[in-house]
N, C-alpha and C. Protein backbone atom coordinates (compact mmCIF):
# COMPACT_ATOMS: atom_id res chain seq x y z
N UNK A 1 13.41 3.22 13.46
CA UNK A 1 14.43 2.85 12.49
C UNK A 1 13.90 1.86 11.48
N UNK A 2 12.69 0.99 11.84
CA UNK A 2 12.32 0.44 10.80
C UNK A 2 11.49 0.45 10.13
N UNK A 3 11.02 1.71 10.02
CA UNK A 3 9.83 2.62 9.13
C UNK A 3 11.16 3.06 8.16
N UNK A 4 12.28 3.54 8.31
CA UNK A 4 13.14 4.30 7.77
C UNK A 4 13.67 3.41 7.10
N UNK A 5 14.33 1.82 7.30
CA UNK A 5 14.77 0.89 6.44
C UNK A 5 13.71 0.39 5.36
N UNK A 6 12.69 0.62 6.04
CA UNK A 6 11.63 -0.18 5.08
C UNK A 6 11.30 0.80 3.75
N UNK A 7 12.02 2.70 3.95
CA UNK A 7 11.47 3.68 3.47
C UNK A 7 12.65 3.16 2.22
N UNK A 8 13.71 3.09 2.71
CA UNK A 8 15.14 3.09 1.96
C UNK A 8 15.25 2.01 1.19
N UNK A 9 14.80 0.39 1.74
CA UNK A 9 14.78 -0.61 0.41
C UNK A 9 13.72 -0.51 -0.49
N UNK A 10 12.42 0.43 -0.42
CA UNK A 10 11.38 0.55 -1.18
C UNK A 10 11.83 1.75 -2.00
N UNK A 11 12.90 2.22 -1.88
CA UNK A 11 13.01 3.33 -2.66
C UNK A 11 14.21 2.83 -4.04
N UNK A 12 14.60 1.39 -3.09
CA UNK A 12 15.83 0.89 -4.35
C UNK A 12 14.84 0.38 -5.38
N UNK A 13 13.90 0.06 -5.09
CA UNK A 13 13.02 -0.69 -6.09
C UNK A 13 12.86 -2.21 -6.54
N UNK A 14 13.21 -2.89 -7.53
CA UNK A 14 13.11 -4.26 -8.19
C UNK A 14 12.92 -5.01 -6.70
N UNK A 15 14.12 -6.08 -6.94
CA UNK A 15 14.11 -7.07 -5.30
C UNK A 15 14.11 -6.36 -4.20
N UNK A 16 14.27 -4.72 -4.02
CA UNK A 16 14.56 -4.34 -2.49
C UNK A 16 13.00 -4.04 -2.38
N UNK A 17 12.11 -4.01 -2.78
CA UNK A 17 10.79 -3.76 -2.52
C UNK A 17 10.28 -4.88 -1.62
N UNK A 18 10.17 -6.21 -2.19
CA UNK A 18 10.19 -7.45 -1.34
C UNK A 18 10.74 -7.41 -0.26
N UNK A 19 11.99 -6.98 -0.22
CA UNK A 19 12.89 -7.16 1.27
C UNK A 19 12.55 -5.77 2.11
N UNK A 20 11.87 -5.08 1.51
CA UNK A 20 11.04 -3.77 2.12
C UNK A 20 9.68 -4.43 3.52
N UNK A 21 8.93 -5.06 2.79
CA UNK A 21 8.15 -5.48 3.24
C UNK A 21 7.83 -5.76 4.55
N UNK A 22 8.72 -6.48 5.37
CA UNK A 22 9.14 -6.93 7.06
C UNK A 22 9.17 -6.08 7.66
N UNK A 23 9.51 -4.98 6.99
CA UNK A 23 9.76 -4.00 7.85
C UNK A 23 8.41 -3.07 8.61
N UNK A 24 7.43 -2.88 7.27
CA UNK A 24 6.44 -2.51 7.28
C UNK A 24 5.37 -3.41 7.86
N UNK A 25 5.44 -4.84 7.71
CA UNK A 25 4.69 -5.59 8.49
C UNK A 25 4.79 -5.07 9.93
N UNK A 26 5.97 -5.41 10.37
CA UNK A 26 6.17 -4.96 12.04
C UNK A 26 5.38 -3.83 12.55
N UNK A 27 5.30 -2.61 12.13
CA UNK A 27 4.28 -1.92 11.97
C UNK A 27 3.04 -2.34 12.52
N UNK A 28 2.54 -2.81 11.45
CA UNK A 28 1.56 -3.08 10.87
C UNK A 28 0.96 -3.57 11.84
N UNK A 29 1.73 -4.98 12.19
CA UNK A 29 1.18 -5.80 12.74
C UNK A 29 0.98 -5.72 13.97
N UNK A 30 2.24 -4.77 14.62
CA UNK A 30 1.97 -3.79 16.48
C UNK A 30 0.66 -3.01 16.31
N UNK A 31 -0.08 -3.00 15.35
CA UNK A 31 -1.29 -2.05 15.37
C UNK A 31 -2.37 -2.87 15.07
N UNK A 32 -2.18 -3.69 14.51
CA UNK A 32 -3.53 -5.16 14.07
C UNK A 32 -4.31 -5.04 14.65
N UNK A 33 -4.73 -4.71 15.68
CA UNK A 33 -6.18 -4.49 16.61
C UNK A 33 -6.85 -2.75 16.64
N UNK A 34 -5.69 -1.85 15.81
CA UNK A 34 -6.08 -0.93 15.86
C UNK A 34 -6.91 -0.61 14.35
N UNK A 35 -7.48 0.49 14.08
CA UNK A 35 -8.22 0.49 13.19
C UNK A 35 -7.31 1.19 11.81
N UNK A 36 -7.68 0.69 10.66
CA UNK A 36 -6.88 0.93 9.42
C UNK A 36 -6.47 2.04 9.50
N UNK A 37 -7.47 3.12 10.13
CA UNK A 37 -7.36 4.42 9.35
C UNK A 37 -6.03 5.41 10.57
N UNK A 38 -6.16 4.22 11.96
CA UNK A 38 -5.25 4.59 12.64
C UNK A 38 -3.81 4.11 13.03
N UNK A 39 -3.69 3.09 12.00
CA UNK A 39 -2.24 2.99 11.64
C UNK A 39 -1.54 4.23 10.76
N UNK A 40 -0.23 4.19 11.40
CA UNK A 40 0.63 5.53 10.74
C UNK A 40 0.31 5.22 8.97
N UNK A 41 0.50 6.16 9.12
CA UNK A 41 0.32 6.49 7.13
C UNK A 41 1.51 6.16 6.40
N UNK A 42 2.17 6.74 6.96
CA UNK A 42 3.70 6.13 6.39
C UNK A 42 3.85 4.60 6.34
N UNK A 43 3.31 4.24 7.19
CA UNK A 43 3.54 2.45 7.05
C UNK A 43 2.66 2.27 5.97
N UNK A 44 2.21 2.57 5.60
CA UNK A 44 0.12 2.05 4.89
C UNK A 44 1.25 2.95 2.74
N UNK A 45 1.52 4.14 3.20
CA UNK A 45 1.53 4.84 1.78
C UNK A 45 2.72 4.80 0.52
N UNK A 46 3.26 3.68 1.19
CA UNK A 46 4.22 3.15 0.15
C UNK A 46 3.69 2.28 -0.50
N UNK A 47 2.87 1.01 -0.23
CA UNK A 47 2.26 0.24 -0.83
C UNK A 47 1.36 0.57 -2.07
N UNK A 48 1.95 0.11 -3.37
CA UNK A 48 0.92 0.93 -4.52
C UNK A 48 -0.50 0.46 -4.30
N UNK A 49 -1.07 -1.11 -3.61
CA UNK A 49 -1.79 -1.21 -3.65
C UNK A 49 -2.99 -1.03 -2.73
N UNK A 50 -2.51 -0.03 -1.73
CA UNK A 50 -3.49 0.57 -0.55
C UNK A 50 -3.68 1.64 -1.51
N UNK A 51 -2.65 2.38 -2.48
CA UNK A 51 -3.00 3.88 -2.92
C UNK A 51 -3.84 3.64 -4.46
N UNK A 52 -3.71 2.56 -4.68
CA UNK A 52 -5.34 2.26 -5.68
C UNK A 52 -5.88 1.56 -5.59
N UNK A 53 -6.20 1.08 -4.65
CA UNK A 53 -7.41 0.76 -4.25
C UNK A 53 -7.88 2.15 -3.51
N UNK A 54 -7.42 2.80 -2.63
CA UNK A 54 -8.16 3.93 -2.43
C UNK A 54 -8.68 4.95 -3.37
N UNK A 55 -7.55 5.01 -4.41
CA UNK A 55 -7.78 5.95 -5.54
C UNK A 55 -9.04 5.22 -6.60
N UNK A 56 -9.22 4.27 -6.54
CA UNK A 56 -10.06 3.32 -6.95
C UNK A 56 -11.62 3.38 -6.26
N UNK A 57 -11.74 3.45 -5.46
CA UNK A 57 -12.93 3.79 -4.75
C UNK A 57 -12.92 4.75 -4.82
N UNK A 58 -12.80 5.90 -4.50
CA UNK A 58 -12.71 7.37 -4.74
C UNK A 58 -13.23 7.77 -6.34
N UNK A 59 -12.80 7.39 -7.18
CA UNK A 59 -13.31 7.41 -8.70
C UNK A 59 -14.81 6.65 -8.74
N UNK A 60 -14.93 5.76 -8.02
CA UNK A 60 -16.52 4.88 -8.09
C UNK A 60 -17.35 5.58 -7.50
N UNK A 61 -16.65 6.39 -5.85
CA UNK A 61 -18.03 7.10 -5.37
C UNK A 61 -18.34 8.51 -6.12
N UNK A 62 -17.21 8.74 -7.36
CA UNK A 62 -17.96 9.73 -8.30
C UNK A 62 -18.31 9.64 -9.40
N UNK A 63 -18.84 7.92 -9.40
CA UNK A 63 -19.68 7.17 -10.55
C UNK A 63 -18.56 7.25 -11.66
N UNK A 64 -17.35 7.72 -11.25
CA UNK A 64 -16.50 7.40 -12.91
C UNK A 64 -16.04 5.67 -12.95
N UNK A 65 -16.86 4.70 -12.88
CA UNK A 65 -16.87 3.26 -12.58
C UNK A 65 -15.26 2.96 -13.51
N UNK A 66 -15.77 3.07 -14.63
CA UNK A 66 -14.79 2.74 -15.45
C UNK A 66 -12.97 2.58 -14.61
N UNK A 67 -13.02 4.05 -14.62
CA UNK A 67 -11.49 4.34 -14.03
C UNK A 67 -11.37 3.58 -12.52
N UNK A 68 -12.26 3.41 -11.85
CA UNK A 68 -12.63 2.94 -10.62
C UNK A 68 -12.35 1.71 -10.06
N UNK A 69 -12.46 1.46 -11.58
CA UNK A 69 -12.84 -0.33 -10.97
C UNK A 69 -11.72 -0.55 -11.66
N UNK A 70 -11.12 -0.37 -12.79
CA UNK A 70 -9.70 -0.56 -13.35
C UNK A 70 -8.68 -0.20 -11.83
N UNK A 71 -8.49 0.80 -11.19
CA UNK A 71 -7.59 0.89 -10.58
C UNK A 71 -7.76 -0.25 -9.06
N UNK A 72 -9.08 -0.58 -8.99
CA UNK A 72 -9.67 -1.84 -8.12
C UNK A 72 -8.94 -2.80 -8.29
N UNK A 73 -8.89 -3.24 -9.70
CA UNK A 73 -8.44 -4.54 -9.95
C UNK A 73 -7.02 -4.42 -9.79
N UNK A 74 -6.30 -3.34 -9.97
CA UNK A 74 -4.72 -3.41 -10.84
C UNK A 74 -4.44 -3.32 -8.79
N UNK A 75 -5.11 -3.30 -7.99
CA UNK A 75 -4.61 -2.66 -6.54
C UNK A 75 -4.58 -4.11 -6.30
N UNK A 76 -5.87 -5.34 -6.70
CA UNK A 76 -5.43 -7.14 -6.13
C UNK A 76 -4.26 -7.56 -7.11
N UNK A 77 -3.44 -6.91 -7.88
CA UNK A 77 -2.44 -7.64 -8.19
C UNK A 77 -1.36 -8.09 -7.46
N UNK A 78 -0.59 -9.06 -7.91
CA UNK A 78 0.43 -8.98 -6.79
C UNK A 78 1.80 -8.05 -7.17
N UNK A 79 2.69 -7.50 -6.19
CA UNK A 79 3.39 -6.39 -5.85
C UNK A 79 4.20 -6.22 -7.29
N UNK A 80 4.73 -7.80 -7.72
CA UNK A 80 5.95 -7.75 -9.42
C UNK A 80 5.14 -7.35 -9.90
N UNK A 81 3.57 -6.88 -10.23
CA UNK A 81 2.96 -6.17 -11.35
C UNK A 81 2.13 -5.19 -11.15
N UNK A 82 2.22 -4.60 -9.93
CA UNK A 82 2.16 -3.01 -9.58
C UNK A 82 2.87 -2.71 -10.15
């Protein structure tokens, strides 16, 4: 149920994104010893900034640096400017 609340205030957007967050930590954080790639996806693929930074590396290992490293940087922003 709290993969599903966390799905529903991230979908209101503005302030419910923030109050999204807890939810997805919990997650997160029952798996902290497990490895990135084996935490559920759903917890990990709402976050814009897991999905460019991945999309961000992905463009570098096909030398398109440019686009690469732009979506690098815009992934350490913080969440109000995703």
């Amino acid at each position: 149920w709290r993969l599903n609340m966390g799905h529903v205030m991230f979908a209101q957007e503005g302030e419910k994104i923030k109050e999204s967050i807890p939810y997805y930590e919990l997650i997160i954080e029952k798996d902290k010893d497990t490895a990135l790639l084996d935490v559920p996806s759903v917890a990990l693929a709402n976050h814009s900034c897991i999905i460019n930074l991945v999309i961000g590396t992905l463009y570098c290992a096909k030398e398109n640096f440019e686009v690469g490293i732009d979506r690098i940087i815009e992934s350490l922003k913080p969440i109000e400017k995703n």
